[in-house]
Protein backbone atom coordinates (compact mmCIF):
# COMPACT_ATOMS: atom_id res chain seq x y z
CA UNK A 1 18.06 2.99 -5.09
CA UNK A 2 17.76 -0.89 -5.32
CA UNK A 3 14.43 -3.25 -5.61
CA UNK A 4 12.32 -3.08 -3.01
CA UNK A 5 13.87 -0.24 -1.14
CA UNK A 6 11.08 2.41 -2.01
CA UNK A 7 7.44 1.27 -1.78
CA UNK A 8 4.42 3.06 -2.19
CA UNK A 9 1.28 1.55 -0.72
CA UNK A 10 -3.06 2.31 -1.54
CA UNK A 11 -5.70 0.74 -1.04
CA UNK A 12 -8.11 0.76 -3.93
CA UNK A 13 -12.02 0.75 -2.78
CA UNK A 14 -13.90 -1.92 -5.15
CA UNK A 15 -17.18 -1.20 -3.67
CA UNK A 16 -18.86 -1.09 -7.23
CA UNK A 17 -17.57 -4.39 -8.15
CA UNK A 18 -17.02 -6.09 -5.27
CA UNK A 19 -15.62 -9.84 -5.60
CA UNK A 20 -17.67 -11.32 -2.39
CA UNK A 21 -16.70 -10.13 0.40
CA UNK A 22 -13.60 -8.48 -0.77
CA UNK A 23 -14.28 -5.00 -1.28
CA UNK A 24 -10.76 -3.64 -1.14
CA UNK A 25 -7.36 -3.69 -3.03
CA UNK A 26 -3.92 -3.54 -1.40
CA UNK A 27 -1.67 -2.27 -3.58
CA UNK A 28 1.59 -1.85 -3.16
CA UNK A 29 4.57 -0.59 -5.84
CA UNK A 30 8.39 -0.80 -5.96
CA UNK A 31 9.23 2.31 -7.02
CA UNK A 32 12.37 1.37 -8.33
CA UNK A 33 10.91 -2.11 -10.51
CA UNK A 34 7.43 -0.80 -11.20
CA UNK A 35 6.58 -4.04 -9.85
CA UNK A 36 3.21 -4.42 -7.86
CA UNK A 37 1.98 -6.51 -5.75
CA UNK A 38 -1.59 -6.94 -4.73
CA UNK A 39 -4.09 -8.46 -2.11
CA UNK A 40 -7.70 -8.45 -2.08
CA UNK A 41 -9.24 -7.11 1.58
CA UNK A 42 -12.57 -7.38 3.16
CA UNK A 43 -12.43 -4.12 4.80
CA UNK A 44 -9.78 -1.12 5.07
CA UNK A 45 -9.39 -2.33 8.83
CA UNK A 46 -5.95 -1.08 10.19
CA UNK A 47 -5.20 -4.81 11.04
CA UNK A 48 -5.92 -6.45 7.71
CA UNK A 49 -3.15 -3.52 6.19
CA UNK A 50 -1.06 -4.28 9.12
CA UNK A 51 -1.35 -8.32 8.01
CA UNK A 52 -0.22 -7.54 4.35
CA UNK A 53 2.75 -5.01 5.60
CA UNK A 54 3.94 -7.61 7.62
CA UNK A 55 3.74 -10.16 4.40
CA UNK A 56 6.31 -7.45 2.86
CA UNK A 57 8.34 -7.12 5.40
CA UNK A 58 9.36 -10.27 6.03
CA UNK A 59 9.61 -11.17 2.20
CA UNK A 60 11.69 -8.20 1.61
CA UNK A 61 14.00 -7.60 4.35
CA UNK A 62 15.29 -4.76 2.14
CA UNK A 63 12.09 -2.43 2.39
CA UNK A 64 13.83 0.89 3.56
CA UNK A 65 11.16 3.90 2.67
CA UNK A 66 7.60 2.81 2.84
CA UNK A 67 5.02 6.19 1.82
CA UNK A 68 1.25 6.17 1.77
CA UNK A 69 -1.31 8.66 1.21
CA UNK A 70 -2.06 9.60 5.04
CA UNK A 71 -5.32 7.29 5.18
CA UNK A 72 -6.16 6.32 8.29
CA UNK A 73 -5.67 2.67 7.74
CA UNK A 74 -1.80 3.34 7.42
CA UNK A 75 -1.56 5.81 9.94
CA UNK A 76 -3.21 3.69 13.19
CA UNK A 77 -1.49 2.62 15.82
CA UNK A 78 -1.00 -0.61 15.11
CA UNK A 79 1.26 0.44 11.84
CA UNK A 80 3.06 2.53 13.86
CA UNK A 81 4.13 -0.62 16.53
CA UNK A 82 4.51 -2.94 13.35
CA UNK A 83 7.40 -0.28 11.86
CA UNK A 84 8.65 -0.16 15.63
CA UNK A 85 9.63 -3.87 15.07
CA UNK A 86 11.27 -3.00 11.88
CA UNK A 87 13.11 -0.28 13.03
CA UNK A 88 14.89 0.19 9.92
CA UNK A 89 11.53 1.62 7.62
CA UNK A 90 10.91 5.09 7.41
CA UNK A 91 7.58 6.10 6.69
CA UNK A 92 6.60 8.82 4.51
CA UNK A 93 3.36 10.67 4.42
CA UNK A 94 1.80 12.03 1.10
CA UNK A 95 0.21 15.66 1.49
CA UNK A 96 -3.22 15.23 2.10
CA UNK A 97 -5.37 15.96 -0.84
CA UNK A 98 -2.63 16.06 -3.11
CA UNK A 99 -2.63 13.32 -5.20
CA UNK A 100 0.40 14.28 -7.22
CA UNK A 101 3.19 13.40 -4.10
CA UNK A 102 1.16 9.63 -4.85
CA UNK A 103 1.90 9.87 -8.21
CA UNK A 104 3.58 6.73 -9.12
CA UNK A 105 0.63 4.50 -7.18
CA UNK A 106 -1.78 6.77 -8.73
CA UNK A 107 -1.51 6.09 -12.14
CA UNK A 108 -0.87 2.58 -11.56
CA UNK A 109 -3.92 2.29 -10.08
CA UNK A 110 -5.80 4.00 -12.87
CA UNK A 111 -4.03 1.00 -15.20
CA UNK A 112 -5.50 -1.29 -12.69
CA UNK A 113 -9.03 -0.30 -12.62
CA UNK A 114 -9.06 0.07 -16.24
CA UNK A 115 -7.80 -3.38 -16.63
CA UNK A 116 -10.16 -4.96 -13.70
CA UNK A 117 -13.14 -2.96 -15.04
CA UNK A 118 -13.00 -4.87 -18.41
């Protein structure tokens, strides 16, 4: 595939080192690149997900496959009508508890904490 075609998404809960009122991290990775991108959240609120997705989107109109982990926050409704708009992304769903179909976003988030927890 091409950049920005496959993304996985996580969110990353920062509850033991929280940086005010940010106690979340958005992370999403181009599986093709390895490239991440990152936004700090106050809460895993379906809306503030929604409000980064829809950064992606519209910065890369050539997201085709977005897959997550099946957490709530990217399963609500309101994910579901902002994909509606983009009619074009397919969402996948990782098997619930099992981590390995996350794999990619899984050990870069290990890097991550490791580099954050430093």
């Amino acid at each position: 595939r091409d950049f920005m075609c496959h993304l996985q998404v996580d969110l990353l809960d920062m509850h033991y080192q929280p940086d005010g009122s940010y106690k979340y991290i958005y992370h999403a990775h181009d599986h093709f690149s390895k490239f991440s991108w990152l936004s700090a959240l106050s809460s895993k609120e379906a809306k503030e997900v929604a409000d980064f997705l829809f950064e992606l989107f519209t910065a890369f109109e050539s997201l085709i496959i977005l897959q997550t982990d099946n957490g709530k926050e990217f399963t609500a409704q309101i994910i579901r009508k902002l994909t509606k708009f983009w009619s074009t992304i397919w969402i996948i769903n990782g098997h619930p508890r099992h981590p390995q179909s996350q794999g990619l976003i899984e050990r870069a988030n290990d890097i991550l904490q490791q580099k954050l927890s430093k």
